[in-house]
Each structure stands twice: as structure tokens, then as C-alpha cells.
PDB file of N, CA and C in Angstrom:
ATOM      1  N   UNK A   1     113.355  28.493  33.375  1.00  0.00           N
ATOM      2  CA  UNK A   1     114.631  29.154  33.653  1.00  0.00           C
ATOM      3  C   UNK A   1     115.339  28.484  34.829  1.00  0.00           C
ATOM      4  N   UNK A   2     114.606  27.626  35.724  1.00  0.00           N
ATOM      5  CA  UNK A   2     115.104  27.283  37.185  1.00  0.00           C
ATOM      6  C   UNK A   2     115.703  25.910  36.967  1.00  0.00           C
ATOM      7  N   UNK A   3     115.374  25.240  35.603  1.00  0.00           N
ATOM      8  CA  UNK A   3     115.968  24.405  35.732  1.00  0.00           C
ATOM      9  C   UNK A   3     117.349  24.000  34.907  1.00  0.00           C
ATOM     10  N   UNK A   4     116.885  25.161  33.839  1.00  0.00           N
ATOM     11  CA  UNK A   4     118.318  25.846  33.011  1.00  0.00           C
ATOM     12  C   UNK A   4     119.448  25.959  34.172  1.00  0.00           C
ATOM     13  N   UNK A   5     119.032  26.675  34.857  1.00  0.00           N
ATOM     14  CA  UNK A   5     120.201  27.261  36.274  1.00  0.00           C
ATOM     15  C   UNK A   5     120.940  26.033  36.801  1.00  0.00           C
ATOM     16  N   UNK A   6     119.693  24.968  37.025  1.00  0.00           N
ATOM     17  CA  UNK A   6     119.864  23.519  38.009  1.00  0.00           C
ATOM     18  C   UNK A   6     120.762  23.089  37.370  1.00  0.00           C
ATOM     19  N   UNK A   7     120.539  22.880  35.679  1.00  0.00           N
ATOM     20  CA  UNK A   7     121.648  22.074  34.594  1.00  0.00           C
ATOM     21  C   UNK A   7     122.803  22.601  34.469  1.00  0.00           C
ATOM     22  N   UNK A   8     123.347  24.050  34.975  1.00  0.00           N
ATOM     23  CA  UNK A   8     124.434  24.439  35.282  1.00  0.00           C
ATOM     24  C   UNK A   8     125.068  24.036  36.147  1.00  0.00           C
ATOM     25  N   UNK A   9     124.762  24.669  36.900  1.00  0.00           N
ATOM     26  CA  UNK A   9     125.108  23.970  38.981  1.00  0.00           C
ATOM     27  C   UNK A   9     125.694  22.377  38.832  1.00  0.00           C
ATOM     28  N   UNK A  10     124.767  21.582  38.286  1.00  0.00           N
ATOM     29  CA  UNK A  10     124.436  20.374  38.026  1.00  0.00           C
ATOM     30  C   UNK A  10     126.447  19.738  37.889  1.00  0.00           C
ATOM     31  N   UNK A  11     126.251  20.674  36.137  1.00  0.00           N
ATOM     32  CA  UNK A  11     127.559  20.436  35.760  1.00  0.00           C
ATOM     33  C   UNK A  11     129.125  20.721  36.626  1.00  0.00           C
ATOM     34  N   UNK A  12     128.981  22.220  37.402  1.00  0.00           N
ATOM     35  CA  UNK A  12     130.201  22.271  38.184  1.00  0.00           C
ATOM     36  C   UNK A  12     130.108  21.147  39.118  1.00  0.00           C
ATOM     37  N   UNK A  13     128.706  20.909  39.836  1.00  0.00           N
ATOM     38  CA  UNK A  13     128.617  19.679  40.737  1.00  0.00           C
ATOM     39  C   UNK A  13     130.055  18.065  40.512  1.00  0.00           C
ATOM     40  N   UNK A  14     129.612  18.051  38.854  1.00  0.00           N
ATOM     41  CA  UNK A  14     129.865  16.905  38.379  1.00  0.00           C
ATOM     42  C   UNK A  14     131.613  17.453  38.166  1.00  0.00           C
ATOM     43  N   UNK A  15     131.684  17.802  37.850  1.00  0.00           N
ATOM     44  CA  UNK A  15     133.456  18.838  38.012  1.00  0.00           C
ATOM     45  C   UNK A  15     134.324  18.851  38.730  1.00  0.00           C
ATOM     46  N   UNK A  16     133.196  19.317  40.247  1.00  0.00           N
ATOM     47  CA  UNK A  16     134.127  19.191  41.406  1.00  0.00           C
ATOM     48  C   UNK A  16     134.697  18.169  41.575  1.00  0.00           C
ATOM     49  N   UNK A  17     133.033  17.076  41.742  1.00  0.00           N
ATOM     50  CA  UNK A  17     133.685  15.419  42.124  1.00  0.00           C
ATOM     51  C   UNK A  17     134.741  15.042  41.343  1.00  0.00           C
ATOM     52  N   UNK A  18     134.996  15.475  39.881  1.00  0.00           N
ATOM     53  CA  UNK A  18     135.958  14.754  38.955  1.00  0.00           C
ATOM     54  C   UNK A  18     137.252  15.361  39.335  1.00  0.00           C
ATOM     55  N   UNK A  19     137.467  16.559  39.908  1.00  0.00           N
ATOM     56  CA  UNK A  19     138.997  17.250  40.260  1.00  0.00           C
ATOM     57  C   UNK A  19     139.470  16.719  41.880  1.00  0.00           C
ATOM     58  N   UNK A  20     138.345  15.880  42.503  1.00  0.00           N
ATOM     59  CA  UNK A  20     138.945  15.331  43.769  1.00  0.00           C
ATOM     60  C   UNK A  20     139.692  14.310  42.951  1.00  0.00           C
ATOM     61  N   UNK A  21     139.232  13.496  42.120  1.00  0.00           N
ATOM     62  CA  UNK A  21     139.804  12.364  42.176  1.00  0.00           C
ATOM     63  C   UNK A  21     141.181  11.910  41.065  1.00  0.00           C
ATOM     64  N   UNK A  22     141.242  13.663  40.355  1.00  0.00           N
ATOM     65  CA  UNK A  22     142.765  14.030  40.217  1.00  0.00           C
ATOM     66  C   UNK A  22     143.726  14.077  41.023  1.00  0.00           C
ATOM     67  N   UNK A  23     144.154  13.304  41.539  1.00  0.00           N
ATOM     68  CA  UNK A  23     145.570  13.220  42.647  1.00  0.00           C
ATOM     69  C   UNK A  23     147.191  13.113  42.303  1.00  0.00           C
ATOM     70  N   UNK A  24     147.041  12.411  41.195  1.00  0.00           N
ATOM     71  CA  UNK A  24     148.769  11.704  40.332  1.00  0.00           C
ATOM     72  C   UNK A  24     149.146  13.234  40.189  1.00  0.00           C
ATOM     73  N   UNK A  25     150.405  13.207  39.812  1.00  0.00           N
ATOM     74  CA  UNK A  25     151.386  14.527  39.933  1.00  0.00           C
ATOM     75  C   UNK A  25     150.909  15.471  38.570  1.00  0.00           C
ATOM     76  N   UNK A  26     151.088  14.000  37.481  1.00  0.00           N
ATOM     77  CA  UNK A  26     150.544  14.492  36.064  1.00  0.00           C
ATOM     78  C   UNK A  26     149.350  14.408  35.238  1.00  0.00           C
ATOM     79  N   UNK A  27     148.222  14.472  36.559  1.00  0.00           N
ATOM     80  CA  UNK A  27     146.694  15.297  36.244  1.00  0.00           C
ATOM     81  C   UNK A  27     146.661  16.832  36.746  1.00  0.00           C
ATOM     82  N   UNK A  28     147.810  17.053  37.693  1.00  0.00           N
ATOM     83  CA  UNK A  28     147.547  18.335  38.088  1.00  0.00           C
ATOM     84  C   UNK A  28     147.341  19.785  37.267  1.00  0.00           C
ATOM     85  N   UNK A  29     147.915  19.280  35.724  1.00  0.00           N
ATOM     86  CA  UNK A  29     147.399  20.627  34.947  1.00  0.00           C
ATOM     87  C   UNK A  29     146.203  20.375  34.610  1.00  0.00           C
ATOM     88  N   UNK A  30     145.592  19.320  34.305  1.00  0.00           N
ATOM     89  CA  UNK A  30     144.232  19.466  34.177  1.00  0.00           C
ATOM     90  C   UNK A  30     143.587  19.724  34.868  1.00  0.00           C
ATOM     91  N   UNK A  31     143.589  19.747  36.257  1.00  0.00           N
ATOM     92  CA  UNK A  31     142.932  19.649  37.431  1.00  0.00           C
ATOM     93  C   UNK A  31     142.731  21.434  37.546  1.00  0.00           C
ATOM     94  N   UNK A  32     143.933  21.741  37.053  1.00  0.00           N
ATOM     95  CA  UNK A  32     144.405  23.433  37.298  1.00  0.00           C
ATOM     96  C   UNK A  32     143.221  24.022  36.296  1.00  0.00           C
ATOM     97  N   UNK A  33     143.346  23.490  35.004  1.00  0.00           N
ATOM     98  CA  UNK A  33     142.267  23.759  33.716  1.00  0.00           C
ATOM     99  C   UNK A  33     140.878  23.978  34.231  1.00  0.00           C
ATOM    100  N   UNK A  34     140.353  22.608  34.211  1.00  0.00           N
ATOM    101  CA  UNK A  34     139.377  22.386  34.799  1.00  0.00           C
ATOM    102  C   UNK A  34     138.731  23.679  36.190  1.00  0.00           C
ATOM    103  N   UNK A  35     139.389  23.584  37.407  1.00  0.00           N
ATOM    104  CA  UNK A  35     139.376  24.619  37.872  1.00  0.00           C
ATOM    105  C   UNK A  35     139.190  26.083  37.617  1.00  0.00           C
ATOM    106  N   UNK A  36     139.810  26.614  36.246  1.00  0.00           N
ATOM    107  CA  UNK A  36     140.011  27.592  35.448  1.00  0.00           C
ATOM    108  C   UNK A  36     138.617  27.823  35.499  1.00  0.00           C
ATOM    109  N   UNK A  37     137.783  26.698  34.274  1.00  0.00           N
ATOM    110  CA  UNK A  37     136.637  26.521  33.698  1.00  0.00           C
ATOM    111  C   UNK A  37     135.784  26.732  34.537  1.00  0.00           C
ATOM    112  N   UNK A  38     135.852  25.935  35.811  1.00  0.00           N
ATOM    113  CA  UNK A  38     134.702  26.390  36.754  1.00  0.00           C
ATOM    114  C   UNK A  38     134.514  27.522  37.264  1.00  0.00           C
ATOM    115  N   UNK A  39     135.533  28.258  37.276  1.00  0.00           N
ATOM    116  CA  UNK A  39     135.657  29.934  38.270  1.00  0.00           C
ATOM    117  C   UNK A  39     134.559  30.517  36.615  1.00  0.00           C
ATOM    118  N   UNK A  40     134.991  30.454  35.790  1.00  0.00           N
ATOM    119  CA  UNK A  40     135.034  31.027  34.504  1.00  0.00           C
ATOM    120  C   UNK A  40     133.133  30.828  34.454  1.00  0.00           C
ATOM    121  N   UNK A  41     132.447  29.611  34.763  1.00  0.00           N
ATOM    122  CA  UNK A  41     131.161  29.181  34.538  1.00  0.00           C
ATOM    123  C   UNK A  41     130.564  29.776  35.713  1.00  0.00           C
ATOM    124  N   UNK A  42     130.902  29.941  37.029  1.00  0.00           N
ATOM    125  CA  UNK A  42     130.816  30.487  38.173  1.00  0.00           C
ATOM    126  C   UNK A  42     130.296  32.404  37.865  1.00  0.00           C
ATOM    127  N   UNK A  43     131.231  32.499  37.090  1.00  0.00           N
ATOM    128  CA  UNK A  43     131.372  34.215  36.868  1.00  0.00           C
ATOM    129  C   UNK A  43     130.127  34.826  36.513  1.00  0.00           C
ATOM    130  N   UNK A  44     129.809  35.919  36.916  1.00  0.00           N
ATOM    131  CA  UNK A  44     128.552  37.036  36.508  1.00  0.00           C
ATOM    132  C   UNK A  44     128.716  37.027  35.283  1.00  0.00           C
ATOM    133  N   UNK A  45     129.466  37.454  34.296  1.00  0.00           N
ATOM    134  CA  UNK A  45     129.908  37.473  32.973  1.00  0.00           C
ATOM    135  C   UNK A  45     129.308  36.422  32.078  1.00  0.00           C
ATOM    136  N   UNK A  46     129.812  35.255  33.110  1.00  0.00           N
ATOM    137  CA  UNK A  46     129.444  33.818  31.764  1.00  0.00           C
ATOM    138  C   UNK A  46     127.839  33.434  32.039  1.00  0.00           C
ATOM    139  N   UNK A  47     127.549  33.633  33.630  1.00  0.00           N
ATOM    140  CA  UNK A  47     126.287  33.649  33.599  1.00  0.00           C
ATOM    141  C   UNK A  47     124.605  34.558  33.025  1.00  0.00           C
ATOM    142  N   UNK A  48     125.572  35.699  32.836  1.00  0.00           N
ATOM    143  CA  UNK A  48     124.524  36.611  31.874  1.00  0.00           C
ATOM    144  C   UNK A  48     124.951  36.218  30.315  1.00  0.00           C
ATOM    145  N   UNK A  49     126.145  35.509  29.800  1.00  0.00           N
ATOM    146  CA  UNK A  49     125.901  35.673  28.769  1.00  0.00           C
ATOM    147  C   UNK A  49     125.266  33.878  28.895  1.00  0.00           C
ATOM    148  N   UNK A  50     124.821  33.351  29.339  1.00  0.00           N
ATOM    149  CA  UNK A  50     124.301  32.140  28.783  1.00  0.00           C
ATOM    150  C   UNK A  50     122.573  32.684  29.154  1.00  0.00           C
ATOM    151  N   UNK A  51     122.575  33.015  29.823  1.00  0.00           N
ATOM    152  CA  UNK A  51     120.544  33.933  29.890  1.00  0.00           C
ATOM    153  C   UNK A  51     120.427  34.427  28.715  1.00  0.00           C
ATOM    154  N   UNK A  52     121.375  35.159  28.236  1.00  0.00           N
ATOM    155  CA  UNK A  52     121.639  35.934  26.591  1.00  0.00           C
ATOM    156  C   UNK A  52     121.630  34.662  25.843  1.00  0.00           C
ATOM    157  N   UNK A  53     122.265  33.450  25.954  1.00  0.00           N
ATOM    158  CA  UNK A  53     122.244  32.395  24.587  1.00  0.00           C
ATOM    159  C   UNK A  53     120.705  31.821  24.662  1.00  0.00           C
ATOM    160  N   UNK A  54     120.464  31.613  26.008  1.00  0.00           N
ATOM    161  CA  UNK A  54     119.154  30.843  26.228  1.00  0.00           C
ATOM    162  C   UNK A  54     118.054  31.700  25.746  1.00  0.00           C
ATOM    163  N   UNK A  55     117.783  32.911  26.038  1.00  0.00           N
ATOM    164  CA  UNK A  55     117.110  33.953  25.271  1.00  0.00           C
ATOM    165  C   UNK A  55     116.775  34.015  23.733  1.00  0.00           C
ATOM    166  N   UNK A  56     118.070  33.575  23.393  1.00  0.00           N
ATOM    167  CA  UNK A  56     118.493  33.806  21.128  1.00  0.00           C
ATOM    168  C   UNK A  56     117.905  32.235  21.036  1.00  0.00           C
ATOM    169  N   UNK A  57     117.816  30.991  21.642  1.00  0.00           N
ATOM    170  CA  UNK A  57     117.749  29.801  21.264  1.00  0.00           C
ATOM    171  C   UNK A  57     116.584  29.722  21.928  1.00  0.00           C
ATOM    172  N   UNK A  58     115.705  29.913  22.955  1.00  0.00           N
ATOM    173  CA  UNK A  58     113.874  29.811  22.943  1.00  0.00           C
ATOM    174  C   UNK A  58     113.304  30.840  21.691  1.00  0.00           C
ATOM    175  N   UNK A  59     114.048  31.909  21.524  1.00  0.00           N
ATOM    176  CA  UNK A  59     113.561  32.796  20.108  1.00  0.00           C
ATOM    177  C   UNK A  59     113.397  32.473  19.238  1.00  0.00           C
ATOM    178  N   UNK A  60     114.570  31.114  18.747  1.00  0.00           N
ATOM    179  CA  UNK A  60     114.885  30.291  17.353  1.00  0.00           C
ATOM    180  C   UNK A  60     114.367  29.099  17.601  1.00  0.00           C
ATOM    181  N   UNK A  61     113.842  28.583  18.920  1.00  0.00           N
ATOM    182  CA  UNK A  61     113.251  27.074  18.590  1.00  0.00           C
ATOM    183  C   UNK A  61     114.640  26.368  18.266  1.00  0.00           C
ATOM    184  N   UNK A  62     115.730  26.400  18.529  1.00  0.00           N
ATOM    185  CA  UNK A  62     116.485  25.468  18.235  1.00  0.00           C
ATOM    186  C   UNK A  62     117.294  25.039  19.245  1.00  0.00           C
ATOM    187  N   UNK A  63     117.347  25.401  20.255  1.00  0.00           N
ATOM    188  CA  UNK A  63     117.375  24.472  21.542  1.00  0.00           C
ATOM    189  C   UNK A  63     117.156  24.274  23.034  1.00  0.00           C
ATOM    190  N   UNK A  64     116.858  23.114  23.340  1.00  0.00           N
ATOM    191  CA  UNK A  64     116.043  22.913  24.596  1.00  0.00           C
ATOM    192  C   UNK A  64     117.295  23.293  25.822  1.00  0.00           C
ATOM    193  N   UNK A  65     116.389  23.541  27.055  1.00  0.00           N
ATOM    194  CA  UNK A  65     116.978  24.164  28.148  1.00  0.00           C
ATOM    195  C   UNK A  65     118.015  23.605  28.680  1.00  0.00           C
ATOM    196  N   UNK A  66     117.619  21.994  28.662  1.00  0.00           N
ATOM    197  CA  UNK A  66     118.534  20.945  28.915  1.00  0.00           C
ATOM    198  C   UNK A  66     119.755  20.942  28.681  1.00  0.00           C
ATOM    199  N   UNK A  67     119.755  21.611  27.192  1.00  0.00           N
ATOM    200  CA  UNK A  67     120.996  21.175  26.268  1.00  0.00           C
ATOM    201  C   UNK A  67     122.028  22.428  26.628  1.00  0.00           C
ATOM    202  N   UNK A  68     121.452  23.641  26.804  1.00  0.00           N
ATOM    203  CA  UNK A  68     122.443  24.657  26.602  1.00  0.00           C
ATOM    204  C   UNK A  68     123.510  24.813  27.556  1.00  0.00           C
ATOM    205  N   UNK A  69     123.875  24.664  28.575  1.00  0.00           N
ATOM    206  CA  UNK A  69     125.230  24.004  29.031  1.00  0.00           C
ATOM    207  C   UNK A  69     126.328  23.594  28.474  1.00  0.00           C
ATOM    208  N   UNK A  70     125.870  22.536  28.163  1.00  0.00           N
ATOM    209  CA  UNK A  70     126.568  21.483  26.794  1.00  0.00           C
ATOM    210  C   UNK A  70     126.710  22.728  25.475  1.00  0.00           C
ATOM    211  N   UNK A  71     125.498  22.676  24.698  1.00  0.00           N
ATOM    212  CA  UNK A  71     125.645  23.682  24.137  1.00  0.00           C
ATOM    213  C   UNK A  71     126.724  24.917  24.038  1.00  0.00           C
ATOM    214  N   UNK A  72     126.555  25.348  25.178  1.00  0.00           N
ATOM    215  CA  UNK A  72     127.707  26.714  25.047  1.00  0.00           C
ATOM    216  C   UNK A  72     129.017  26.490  25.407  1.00  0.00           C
ATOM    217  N   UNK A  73     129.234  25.111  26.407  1.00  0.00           N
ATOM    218  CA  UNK A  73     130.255  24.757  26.473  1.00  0.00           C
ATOM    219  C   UNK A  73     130.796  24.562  25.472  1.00  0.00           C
ATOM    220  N   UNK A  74     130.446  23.735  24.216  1.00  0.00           N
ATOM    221  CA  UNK A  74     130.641  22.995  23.200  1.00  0.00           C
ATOM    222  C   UNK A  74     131.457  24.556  22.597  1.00  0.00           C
ATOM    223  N   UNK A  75     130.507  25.476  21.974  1.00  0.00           N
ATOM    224  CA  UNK A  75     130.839  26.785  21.314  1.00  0.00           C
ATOM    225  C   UNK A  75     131.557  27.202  21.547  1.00  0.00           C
ATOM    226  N   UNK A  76     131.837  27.495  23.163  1.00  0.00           N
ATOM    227  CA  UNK A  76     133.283  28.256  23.590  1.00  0.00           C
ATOM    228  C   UNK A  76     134.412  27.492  23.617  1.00  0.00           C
ATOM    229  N   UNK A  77     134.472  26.061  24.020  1.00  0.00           N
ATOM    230  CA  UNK A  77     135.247  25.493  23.799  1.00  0.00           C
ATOM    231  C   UNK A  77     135.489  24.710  22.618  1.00  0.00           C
ATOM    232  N   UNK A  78     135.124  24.472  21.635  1.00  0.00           N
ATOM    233  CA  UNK A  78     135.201  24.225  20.075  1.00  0.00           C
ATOM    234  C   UNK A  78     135.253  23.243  20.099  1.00  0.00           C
ATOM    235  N   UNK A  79     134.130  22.245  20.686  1.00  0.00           N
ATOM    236  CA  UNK A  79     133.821  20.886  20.642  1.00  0.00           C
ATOM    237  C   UNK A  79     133.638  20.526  19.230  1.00  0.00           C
ATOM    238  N   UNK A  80     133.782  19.523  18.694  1.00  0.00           N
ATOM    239  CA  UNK A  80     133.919  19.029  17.299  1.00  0.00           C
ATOM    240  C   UNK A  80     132.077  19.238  17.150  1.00  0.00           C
ATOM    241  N   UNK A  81     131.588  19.194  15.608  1.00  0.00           N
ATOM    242  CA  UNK A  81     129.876  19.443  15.733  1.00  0.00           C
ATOM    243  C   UNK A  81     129.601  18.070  14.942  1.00  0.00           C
ATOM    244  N   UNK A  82     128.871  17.577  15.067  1.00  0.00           N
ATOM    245  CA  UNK A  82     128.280  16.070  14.736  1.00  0.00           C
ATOM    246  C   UNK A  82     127.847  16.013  13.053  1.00  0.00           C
TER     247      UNK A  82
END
């Protein structure tokens, strides 16, 4: 579970650094987005419901701890599926 948590963290980590180095006038809505996303991954809400996904997916054997980040990102945000 501690490192499920780490692979979260991990990701806003990697987020932050990418919204410093939004500066031009016309990255600033993404920068705004992005921002959005992190308060949103940050939240009590999104963090109990990914303990809830990680819970349904060690139940089903169908995916590793690593992945679910990605994973739920992918779902909520309607990443194309391979």
C-alpha cells in the first residue's frame, strides 16, 4: 500500500516540476488544467476512491500497484485503451 501512495506523490511530484516550466502566455491554460488535476488527485475524495480501485484490482488480479495511477488516471480521463 506504501508504495501505491509513493506512485501517487511520485506523479504530482513530476507535475509540479512540469507547471514551473510553463511560463509562455499560451501554456497558461494548461498550466491552470493541470493545476486543476493536481488539487483534484490531492483531494480526500480521489484518494479514497483510488484505495477503493486498488482494493477491486488486487481482488481481480488484474493490476499491479505500480500501474494504478496511470490506471485511474487513464479511466477518468479517457485515455485512448491499447
Amino acid at each position: 500500500l506504501l508504495l501505491f501512495f509513493l506512485d501517487t506523490d511520485r506523479a504530482l511530484v513530476l507535475l509540479e516540476e512540469y507547471c514551473k516550466k510553463l511560463r509562455k502566455p499560451e501554456e497558461q491554460q494548461l498550466k491552470k488544467a493541470i493545476r486543476k488535476v493536481m488539487g483534484i488527485f490531492k483531494s480526500s475524495l480521489f484518494q479514497a476512491l483510488l484505495g477503493s480501485f486498488k482494493k477491486k484490482a488486487t481482488r481481480h488480479g488484474t493490476t499491479s500497484h505500480t500501474s494504478l495511477p496511470v490506471a485511474l488516471a487513464c479511466d477518468v480521463l479517457g485515455c485512448p485503451k491499447d
